[in-house]
C-alpha atoms as a PDB file:
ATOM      1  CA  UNK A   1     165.620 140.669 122.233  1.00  0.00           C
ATOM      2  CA  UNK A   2     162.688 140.876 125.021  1.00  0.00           C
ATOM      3  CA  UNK A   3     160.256 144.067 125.007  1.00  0.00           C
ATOM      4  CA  UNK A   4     158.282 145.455 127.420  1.00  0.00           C
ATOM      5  CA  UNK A   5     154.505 144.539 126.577  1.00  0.00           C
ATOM      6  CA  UNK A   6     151.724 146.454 128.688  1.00  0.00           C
ATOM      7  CA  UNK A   7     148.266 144.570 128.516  1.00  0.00           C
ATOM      8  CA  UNK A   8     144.806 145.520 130.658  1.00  0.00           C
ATOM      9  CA  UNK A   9     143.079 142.530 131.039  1.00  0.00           C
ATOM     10  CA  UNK A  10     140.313 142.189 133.847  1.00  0.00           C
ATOM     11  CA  UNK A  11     141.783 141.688 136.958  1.00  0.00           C
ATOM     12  CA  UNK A  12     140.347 137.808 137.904  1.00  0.00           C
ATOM     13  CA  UNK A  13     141.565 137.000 134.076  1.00  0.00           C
ATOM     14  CA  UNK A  14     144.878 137.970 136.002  1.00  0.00           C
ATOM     15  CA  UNK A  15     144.866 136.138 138.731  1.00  0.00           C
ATOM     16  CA  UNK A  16     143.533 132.769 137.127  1.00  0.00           C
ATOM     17  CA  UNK A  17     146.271 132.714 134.333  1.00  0.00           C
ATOM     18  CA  UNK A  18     148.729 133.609 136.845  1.00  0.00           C
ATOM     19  CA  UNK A  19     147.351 130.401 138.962  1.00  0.00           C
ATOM     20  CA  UNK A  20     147.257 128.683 135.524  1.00  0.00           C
ATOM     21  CA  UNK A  21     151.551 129.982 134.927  1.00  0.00           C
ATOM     22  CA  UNK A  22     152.008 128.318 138.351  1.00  0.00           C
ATOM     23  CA  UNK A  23     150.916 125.165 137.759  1.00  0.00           C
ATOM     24  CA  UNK A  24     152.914 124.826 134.806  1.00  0.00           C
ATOM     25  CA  UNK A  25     155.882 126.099 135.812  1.00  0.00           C
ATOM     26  CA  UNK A  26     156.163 128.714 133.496  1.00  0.00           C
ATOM     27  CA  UNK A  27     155.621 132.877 133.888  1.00  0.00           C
ATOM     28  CA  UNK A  28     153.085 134.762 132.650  1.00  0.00           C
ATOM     29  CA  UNK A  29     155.210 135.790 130.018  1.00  0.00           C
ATOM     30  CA  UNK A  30     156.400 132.962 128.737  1.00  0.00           C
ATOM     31  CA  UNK A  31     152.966 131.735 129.284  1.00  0.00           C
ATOM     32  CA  UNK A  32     151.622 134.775 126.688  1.00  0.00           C
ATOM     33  CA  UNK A  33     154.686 134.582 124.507  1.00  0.00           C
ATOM     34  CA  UNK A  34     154.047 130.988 123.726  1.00  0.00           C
ATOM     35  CA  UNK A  35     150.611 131.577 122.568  1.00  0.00           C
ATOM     36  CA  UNK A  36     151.708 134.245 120.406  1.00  0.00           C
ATOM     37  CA  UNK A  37     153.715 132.016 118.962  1.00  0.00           C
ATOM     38  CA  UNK A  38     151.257 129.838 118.458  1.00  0.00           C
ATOM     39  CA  UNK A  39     148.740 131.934 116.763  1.00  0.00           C
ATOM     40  CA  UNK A  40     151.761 133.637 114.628  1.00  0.00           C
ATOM     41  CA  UNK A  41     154.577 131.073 114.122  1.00  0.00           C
ATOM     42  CA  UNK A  42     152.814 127.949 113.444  1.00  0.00           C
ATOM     43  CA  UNK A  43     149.955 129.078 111.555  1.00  0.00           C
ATOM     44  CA  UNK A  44     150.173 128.721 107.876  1.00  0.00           C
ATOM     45  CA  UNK A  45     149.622 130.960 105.205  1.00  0.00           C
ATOM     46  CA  UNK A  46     145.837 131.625 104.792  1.00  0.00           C
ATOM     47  CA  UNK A  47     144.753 130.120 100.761  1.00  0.00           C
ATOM     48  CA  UNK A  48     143.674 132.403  98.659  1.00  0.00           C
ATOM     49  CA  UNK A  49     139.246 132.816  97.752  1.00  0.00           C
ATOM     50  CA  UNK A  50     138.642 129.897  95.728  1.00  0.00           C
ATOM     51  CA  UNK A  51     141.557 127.717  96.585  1.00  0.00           C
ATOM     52  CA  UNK A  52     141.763 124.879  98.849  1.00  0.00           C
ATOM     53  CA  UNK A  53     143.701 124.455 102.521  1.00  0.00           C
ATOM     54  CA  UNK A  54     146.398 122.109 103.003  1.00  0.00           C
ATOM     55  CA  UNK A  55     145.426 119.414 104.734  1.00  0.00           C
ATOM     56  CA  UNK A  56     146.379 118.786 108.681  1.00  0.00           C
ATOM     57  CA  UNK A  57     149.767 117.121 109.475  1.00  0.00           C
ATOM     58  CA  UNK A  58     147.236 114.678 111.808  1.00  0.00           C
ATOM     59  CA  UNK A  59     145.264 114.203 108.715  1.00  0.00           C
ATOM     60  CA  UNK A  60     148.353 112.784 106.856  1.00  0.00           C
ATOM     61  CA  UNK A  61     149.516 110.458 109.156  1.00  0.00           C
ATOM     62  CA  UNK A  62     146.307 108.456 108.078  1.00  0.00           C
ATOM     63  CA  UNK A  63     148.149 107.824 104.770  1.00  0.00           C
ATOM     64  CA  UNK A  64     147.866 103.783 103.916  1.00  0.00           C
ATOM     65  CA  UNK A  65     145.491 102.929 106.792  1.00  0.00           C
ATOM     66  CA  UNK A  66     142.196 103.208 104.759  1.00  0.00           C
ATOM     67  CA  UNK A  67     141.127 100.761 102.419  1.00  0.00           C
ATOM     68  CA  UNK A  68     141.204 100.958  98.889  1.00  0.00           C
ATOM     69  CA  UNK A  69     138.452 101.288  96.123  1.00  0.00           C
ATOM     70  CA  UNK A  70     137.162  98.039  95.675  1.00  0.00           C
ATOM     71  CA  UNK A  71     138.561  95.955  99.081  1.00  0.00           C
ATOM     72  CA  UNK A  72     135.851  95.013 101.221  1.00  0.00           C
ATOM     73  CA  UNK A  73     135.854  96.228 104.423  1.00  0.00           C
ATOM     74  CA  UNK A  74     134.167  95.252 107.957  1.00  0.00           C
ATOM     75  CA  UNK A  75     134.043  98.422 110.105  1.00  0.00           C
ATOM     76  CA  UNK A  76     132.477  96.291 113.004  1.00  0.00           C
ATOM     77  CA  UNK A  77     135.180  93.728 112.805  1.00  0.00           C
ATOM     78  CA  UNK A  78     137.725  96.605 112.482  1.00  0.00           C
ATOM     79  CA  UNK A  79     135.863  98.134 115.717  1.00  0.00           C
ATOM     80  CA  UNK A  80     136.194  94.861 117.579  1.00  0.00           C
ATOM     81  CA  UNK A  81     139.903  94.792 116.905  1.00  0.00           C
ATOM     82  CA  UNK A  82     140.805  98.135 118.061  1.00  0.00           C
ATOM     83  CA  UNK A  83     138.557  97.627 121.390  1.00  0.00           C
ATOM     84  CA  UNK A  84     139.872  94.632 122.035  1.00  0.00           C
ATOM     85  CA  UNK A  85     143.645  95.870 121.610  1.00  0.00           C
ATOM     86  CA  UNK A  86     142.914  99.215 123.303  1.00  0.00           C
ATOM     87  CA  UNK A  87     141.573  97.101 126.805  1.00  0.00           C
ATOM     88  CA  UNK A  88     143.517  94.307 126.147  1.00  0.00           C
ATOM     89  CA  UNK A  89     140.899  91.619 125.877  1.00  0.00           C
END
C-alpha cells in the first residue's frame, strides 16, 4: 500500500535529484523509496556493546583464495599475474 510522504528539502536538492530520477529512469519516489529500503531493509541487526559484526558478504567471497599458515607466498609474482591477466599481456 503507497502513502503520501511530504518532505522539505532545499529547493536545488530538488531539482538535482529530480535530474538525477531522469537519468535513471526512475521517479523521485521510487528514487527515495529505494534508499529507504536500503538504509532499512538490507541493513542488519546492529551487535550488541562488546560483541563483534558479521563480516561483509564481499568479505566472504574471499574464502580459499588466501594462502595458508605456512605456504610461501610471492605477492609480487601474484601482482604480475593479475596485471598481466587484467591487460591481457
Amino acid at each position: 500500500m503507497n502513502t503520501k510522504l511530504t518532505l522539505t528539502l532545499e529547493k536545488d536538492v530538488i531539482e538535482k535529484a529530480k535530474e538525477y530520477a531522469a537519468r535513471q529512469g526512475q521517479s523521485l519516489s521510487s528514487l527515495v523509496e529505494n534508499y529507504f529500503k536500503h538504509l532499512t531493509f538490507e541493513k542488519k541487526e546492529e551487535p550488541k556493546k562488546g560483541e563483534l559484526k558479521p563480516l561483509p558478504e564481499s568479505f566472504l567471497r574471499f574464502e580459499g583464495i588466501l594462502k595458508k599458515e605456512g605456504e610461501e607466498f610471492d605477492y609480487k609474482e601474484e601482482l604480475t599475474k593479475a596485471l598481466m591477466e587484467k591487460y591481457g599481456l
